[in-house]
N, C-alpha and C. Protein backbone atom coordinates (compact mmCIF):
# COMPACT_ATOMS: atom_id res chain seq x y z
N UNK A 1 0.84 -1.18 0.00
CA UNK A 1 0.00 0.00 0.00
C UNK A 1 0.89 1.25 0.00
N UNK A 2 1.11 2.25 -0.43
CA UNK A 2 1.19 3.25 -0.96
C UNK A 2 0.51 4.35 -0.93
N UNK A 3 0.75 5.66 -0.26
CA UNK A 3 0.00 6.46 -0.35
C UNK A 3 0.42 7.93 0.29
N UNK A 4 -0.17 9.10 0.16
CA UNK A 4 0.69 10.18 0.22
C UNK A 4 0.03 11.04 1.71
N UNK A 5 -0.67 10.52 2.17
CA UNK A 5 -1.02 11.04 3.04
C UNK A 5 -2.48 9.91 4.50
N UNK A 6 -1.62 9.96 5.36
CA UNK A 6 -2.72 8.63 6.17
C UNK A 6 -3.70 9.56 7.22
N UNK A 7 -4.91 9.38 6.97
CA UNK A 7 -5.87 10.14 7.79
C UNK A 7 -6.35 9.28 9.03
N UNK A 8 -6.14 9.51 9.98
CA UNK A 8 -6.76 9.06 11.38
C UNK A 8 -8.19 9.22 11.25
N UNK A 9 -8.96 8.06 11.61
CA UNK A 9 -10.73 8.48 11.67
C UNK A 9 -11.36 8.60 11.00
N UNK A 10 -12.37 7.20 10.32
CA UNK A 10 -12.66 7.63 9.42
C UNK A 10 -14.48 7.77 9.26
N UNK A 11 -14.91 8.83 10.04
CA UNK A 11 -15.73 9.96 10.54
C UNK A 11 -15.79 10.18 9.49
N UNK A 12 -16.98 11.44 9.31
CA UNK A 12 -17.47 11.97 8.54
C UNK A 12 -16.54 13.44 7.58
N UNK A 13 -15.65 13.63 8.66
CA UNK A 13 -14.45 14.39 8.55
C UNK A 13 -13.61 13.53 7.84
N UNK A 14 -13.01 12.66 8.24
CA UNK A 14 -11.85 11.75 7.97
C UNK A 14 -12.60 11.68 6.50
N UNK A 15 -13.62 10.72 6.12
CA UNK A 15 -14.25 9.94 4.82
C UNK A 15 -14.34 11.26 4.17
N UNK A 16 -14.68 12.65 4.62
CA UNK A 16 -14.63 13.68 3.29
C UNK A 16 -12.90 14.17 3.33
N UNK A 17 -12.37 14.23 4.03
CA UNK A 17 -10.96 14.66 3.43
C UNK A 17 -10.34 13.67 2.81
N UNK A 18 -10.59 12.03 2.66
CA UNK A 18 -10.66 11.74 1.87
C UNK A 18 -10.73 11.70 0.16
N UNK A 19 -12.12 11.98 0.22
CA UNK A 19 -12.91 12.28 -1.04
C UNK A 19 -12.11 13.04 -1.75
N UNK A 20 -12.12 14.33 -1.06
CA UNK A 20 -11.59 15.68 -1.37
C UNK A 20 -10.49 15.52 -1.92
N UNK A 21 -9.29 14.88 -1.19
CA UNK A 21 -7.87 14.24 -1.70
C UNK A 21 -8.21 14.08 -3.19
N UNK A 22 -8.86 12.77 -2.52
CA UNK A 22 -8.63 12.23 -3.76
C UNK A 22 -9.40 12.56 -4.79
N UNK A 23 -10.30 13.44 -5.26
CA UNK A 23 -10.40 14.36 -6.33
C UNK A 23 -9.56 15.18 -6.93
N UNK A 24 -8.60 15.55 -6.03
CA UNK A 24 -7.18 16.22 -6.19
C UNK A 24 -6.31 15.32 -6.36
N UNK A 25 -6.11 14.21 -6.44
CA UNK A 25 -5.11 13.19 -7.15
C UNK A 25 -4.26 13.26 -6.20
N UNK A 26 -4.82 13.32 -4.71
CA UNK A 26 -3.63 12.49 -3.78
C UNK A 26 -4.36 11.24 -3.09
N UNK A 27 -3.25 10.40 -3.12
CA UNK A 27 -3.56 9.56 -2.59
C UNK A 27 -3.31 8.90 -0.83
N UNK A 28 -4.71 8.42 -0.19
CA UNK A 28 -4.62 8.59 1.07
C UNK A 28 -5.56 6.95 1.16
N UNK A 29 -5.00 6.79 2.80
CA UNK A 29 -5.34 5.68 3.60
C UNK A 29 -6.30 6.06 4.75
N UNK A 30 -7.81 5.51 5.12
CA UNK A 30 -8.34 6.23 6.50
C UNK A 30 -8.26 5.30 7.04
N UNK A 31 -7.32 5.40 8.78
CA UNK A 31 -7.41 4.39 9.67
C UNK A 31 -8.60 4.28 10.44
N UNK A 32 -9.30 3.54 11.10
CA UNK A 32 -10.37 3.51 11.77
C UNK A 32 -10.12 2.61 12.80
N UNK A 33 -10.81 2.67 14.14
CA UNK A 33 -10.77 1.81 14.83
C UNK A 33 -11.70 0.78 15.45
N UNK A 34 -12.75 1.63 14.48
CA UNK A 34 -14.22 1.07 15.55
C UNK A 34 -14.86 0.05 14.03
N UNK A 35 -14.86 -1.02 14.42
CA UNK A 35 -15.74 -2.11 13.15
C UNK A 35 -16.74 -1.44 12.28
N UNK A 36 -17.93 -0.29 13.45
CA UNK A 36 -19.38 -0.48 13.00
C UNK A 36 -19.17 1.20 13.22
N UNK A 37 -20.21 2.23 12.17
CA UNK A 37 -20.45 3.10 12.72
C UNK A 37 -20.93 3.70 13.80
N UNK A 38 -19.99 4.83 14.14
CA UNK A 38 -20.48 4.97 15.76
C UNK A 38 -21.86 6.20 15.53
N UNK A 39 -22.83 5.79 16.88
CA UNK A 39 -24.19 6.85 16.21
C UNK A 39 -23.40 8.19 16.44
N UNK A 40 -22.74 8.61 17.66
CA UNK A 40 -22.48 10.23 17.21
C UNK A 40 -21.20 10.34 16.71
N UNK A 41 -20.93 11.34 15.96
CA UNK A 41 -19.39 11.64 15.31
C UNK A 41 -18.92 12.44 15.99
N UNK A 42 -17.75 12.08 15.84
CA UNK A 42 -17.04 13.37 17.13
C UNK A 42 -16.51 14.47 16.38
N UNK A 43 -16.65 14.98 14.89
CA UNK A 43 -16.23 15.49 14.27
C UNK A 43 -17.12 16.83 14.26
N UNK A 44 -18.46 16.84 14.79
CA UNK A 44 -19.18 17.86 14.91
C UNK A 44 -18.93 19.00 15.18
N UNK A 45 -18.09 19.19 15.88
CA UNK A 45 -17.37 20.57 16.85
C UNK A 45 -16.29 21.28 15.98
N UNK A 46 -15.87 20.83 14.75
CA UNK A 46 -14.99 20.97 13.80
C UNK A 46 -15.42 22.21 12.66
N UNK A 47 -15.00 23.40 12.50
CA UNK A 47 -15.93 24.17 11.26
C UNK A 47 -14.57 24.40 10.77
């Protein structure tokens, strides 16, 4: 695996900076830790 950038969390934050990357032609890994989605995101507090 290969890749130019590794995102911690892959939240609703994490899965769009993702996206975003990679629409921009970088390539990225999201680590996660939890199997199942968790009901609240902790990414909420984030603007």
């Amino acid at each position: 695996m290969k890749a130019d950038v590794v995102i911690i969390g892959g939240g609703p934050v994490g899965v769009g900076l993702a996206v975003d990357l990679a629409i921009n032609g970088v390539r990225s890994i999201v680590v996660e830790r939890h199997e199942t989605v968790q009901k609240i995101p902790k990414g909420q507090n984030l603007t």
